[in-house]
PDB file of N, CA and C in Angstrom:
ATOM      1  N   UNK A   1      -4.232  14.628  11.992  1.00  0.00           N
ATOM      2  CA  UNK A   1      -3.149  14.184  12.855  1.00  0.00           C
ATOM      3  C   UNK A   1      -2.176  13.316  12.052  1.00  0.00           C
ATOM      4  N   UNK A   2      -1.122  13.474  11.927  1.00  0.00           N
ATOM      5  CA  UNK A   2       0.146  12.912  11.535  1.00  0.00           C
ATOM      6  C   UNK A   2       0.150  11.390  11.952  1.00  0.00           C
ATOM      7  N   UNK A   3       0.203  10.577  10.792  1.00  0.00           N
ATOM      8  CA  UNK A   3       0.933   9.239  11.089  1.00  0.00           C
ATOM      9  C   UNK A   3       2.075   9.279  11.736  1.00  0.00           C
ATOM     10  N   UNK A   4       2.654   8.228  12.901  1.00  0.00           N
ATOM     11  CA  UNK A   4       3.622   7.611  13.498  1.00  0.00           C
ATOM     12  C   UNK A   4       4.219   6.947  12.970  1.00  0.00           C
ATOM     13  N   UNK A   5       5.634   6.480  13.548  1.00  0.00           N
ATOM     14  CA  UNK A   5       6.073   5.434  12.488  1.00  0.00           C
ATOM     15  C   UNK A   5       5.901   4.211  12.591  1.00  0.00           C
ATOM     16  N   UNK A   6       4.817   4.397  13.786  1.00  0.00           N
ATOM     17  CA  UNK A   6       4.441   2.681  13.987  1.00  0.00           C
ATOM     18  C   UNK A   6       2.988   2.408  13.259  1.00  0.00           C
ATOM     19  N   UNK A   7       2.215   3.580  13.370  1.00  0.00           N
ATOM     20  CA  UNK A   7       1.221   3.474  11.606  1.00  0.00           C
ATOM     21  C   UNK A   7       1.224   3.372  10.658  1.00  0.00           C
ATOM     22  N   UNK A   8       2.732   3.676  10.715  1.00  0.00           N
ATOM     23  CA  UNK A   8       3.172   3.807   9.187  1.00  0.00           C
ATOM     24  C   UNK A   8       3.758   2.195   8.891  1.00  0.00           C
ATOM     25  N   UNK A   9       4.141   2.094   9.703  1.00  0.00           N
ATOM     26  CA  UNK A   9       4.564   0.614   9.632  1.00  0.00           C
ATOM     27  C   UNK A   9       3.216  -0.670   9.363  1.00  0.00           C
ATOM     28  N   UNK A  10       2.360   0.050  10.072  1.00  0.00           N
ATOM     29  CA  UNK A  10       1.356  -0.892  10.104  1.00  0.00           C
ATOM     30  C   UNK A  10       0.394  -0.811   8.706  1.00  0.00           C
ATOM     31  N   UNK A  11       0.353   0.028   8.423  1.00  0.00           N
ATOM     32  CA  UNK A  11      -0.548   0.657   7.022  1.00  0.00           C
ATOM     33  C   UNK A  11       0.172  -0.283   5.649  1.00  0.00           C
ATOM     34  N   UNK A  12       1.760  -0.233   6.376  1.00  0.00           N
ATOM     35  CA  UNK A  12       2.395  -0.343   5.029  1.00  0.00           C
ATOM     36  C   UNK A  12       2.404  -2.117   4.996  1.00  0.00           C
ATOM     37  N   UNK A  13       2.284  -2.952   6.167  1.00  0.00           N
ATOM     38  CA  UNK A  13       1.925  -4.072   6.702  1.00  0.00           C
ATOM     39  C   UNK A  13       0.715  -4.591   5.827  1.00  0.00           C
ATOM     40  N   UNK A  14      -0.448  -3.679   5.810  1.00  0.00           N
ATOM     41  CA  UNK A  14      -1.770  -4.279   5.482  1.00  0.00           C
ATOM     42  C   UNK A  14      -1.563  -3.621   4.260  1.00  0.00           C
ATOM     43  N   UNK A  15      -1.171  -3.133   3.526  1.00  0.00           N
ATOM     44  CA  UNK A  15      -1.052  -2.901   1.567  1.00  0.00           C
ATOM     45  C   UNK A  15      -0.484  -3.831   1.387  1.00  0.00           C
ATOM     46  N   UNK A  16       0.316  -4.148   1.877  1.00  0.00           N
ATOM     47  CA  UNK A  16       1.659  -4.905   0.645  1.00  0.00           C
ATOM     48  C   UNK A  16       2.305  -6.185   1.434  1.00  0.00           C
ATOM     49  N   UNK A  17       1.967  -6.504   2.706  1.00  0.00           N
ATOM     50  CA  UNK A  17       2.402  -7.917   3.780  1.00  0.00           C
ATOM     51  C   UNK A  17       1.521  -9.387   3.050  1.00  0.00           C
ATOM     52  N   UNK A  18       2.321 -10.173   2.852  1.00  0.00           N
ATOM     53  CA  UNK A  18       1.558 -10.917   2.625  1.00  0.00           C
ATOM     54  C   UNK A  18       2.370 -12.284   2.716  1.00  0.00           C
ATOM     55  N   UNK A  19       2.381 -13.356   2.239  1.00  0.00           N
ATOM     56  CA  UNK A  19       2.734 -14.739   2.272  1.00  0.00           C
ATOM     57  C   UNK A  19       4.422 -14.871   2.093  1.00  0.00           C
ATOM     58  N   UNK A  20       4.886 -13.718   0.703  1.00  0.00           N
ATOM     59  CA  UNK A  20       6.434 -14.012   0.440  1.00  0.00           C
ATOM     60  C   UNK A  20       7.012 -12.563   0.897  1.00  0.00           C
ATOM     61  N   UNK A  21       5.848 -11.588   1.243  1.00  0.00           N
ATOM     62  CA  UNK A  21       6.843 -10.107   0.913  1.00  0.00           C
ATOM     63  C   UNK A  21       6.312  -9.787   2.263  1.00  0.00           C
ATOM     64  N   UNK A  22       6.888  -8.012   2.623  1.00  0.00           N
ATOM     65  CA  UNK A  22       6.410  -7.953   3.929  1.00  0.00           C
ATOM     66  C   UNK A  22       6.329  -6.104   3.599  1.00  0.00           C
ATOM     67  N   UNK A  23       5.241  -5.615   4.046  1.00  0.00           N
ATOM     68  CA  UNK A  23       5.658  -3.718   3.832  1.00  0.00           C
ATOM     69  C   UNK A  23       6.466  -3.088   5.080  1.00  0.00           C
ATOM     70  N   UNK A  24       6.667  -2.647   4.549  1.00  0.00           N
ATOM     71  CA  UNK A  24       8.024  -1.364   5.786  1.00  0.00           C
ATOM     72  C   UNK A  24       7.603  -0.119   5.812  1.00  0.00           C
ATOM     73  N   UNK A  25       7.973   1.033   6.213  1.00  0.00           N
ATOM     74  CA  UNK A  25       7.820   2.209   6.651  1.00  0.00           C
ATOM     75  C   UNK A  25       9.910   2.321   7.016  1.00  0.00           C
ATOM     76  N   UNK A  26      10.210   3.647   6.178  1.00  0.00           N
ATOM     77  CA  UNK A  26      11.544   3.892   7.109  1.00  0.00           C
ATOM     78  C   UNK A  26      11.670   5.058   6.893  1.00  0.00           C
ATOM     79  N   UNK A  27      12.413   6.199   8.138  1.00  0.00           N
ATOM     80  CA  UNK A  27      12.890   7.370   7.668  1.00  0.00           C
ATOM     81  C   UNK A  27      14.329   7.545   7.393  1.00  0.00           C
ATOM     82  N   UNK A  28      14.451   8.334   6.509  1.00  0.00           N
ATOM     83  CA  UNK A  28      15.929   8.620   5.900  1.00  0.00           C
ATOM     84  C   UNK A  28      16.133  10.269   5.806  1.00  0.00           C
ATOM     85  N   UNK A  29      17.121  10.838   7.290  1.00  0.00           N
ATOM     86  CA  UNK A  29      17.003  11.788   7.266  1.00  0.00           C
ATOM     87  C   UNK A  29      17.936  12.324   5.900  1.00  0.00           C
ATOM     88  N   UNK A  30      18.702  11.576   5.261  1.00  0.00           N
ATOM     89  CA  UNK A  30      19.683  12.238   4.291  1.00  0.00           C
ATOM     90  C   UNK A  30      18.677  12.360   2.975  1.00  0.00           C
ATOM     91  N   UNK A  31      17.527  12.037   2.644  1.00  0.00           N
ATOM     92  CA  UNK A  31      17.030  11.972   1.364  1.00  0.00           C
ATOM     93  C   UNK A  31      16.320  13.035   1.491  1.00  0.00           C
ATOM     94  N   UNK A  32      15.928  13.558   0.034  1.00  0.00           N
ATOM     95  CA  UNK A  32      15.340  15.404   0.038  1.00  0.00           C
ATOM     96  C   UNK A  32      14.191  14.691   0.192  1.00  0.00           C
ATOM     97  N   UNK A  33      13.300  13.231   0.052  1.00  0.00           N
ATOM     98  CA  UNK A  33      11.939  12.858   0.516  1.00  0.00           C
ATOM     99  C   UNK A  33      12.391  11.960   1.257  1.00  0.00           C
ATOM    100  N   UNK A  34      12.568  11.886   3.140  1.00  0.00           N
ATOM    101  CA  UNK A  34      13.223  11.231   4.002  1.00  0.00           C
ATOM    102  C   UNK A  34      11.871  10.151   4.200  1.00  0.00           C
ATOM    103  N   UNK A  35      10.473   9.818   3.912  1.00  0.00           N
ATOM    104  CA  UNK A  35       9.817   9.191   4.274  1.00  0.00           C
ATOM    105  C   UNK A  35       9.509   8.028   3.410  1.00  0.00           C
ATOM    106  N   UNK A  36       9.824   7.011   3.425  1.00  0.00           N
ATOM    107  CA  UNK A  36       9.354   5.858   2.568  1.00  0.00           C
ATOM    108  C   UNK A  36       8.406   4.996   2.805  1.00  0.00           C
ATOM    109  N   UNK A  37       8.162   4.326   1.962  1.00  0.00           N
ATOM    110  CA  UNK A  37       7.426   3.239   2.379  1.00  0.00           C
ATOM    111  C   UNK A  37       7.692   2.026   1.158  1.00  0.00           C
ATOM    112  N   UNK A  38       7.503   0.722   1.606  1.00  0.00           N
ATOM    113  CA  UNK A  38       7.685  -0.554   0.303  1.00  0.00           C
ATOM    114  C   UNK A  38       7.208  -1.529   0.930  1.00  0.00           C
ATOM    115  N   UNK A  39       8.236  -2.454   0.234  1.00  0.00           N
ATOM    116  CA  UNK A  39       8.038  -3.411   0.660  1.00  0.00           C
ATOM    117  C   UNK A  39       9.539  -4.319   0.227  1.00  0.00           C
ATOM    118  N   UNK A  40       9.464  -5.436   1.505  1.00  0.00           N
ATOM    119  CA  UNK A  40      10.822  -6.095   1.582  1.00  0.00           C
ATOM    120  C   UNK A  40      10.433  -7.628   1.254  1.00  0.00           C
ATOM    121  N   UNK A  41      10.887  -8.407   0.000  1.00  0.00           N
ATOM    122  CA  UNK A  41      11.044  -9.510  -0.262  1.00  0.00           C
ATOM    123  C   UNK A  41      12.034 -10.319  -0.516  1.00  0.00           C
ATOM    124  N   UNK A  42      12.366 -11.572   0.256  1.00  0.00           N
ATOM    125  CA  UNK A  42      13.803 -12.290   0.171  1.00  0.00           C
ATOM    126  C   UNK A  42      15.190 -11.445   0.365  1.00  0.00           C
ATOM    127  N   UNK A  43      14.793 -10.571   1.022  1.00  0.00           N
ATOM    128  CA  UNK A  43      16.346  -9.495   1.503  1.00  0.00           C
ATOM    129  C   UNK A  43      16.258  -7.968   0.515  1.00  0.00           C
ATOM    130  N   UNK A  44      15.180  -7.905  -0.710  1.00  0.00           N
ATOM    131  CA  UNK A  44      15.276  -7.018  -2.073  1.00  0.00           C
ATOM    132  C   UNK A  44      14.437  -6.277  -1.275  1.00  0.00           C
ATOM    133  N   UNK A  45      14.694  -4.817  -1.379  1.00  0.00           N
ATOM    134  CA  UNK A  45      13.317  -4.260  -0.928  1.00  0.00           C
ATOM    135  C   UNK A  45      13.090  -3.186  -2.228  1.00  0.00           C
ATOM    136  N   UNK A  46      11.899  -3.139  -2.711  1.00  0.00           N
ATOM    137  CA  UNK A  46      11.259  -2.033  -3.306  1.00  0.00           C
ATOM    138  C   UNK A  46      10.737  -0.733  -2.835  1.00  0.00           C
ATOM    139  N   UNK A  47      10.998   0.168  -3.508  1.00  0.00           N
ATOM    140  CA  UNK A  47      10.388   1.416  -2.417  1.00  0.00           C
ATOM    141  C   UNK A  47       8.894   1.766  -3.142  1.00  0.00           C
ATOM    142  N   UNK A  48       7.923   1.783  -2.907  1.00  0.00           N
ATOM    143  CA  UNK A  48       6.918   2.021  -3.629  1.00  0.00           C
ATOM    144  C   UNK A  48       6.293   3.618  -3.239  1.00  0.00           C
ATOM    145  N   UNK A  49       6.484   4.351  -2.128  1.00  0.00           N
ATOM    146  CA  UNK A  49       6.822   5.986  -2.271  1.00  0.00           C
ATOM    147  C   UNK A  49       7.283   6.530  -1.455  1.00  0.00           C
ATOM    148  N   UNK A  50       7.372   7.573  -1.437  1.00  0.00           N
ATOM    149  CA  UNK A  50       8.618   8.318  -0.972  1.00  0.00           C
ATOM    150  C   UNK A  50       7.465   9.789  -0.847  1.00  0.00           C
ATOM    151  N   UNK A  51       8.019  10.731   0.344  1.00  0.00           N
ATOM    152  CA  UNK A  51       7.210  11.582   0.288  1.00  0.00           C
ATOM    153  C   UNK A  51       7.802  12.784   1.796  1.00  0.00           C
ATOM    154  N   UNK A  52       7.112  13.699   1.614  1.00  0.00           N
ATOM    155  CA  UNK A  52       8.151  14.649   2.953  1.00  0.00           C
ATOM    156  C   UNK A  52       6.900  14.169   4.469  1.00  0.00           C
ATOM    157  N   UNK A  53       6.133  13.406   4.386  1.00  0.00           N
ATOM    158  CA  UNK A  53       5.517  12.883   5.916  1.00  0.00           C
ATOM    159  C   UNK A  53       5.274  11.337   5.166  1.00  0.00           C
ATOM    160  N   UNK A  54       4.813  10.727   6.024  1.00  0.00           N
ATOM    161  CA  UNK A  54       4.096   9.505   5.596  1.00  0.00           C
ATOM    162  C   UNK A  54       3.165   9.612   5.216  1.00  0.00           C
ATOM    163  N   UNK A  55       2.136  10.028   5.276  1.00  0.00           N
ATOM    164  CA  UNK A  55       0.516  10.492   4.362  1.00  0.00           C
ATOM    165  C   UNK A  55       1.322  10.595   2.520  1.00  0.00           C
ATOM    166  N   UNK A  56       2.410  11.956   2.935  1.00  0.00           N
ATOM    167  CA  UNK A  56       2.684  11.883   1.729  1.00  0.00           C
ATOM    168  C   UNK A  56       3.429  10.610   0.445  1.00  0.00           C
ATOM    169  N   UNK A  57       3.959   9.796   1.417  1.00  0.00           N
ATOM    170  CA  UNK A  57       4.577   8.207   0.923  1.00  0.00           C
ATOM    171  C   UNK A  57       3.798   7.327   0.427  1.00  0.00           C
ATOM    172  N   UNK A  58       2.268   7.734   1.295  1.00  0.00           N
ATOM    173  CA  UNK A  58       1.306   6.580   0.913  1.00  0.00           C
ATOM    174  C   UNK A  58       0.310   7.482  -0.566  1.00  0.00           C
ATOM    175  N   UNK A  59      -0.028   8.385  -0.206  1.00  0.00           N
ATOM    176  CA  UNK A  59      -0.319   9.345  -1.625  1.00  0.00           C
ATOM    177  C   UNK A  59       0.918   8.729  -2.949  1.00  0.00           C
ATOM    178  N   UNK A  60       2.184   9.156  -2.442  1.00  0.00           N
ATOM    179  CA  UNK A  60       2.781   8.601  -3.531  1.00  0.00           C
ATOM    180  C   UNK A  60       3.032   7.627  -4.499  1.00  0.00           C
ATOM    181  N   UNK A  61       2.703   6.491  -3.184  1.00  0.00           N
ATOM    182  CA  UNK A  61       2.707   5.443  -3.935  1.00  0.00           C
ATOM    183  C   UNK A  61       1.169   4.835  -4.511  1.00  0.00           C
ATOM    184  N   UNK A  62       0.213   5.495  -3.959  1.00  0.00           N
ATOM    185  CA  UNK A  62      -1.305   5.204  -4.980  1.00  0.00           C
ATOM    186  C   UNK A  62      -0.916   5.724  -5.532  1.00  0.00           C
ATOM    187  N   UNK A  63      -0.533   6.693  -6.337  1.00  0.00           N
ATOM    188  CA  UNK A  63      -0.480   7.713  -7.505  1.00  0.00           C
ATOM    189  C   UNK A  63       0.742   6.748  -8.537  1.00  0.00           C
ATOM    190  N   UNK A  64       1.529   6.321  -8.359  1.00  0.00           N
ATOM    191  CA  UNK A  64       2.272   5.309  -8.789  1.00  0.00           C
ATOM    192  C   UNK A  64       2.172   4.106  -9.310  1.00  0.00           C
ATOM    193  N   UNK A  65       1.244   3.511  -8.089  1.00  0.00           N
ATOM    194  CA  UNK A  65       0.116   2.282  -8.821  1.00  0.00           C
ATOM    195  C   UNK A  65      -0.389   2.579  -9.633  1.00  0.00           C
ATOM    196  N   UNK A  66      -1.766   3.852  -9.559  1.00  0.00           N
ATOM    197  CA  UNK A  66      -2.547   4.020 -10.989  1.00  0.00           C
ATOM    198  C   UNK A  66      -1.610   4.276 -12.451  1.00  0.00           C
ATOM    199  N   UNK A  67      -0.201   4.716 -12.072  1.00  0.00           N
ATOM    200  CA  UNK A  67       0.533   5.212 -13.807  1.00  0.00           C
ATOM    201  C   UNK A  67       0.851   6.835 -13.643  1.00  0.00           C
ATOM    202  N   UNK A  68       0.636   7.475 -12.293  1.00  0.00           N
ATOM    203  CA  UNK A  68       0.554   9.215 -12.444  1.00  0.00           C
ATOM    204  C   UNK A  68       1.709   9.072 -11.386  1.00  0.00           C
ATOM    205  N   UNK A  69       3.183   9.365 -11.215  1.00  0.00           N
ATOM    206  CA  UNK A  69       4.286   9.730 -10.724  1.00  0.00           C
ATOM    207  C   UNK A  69       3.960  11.351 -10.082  1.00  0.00           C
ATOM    208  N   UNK A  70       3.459  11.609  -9.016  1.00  0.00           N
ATOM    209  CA  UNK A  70       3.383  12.898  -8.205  1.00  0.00           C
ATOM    210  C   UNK A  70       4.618  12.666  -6.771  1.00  0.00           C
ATOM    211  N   UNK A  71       4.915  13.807  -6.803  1.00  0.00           N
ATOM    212  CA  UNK A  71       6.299  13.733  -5.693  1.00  0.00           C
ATOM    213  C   UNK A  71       5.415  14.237  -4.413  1.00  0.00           C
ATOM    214  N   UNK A  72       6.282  13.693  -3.158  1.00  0.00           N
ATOM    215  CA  UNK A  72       5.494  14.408  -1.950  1.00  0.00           C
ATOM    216  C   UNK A  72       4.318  14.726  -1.605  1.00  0.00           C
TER     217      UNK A  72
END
């Protein structure tokens, strides 16, 4: 079953939320990978992945952490 974007929000909450930063979830229908995920600190936000569902955003961005760049 497909993440929501309020799971997605929340997932991205408990990776990366913490004391100075906060995680996000957003869709962007104009991007060829419209699903993100990061995180937002002091107004800067980082995108940590990007992917065509949210499963695939959060795949992306473990694969990113370890050093291996896989799309979608």
């Amino acid at each position: 079953m497909a993440l929501t974007i309020f799971q997605a929000e929340a997932e991205a909450k408990w990776r990366w939320g913490g004391l100075l930063g906060r995680g996000f979830a957003r869709y962007s229908q104009a991007l060829r990978l419209p699903f993100e995920v990061g995180t937002r600190r002091f107004g800067a936000i980082k995108i940590r992945g990007r992917g065509v569902s949210w499963e695939g955003a959060f795949r992306n961005a473990e694969s990113l952490k370890n050093g291996v760049a896989v799309s979608g």
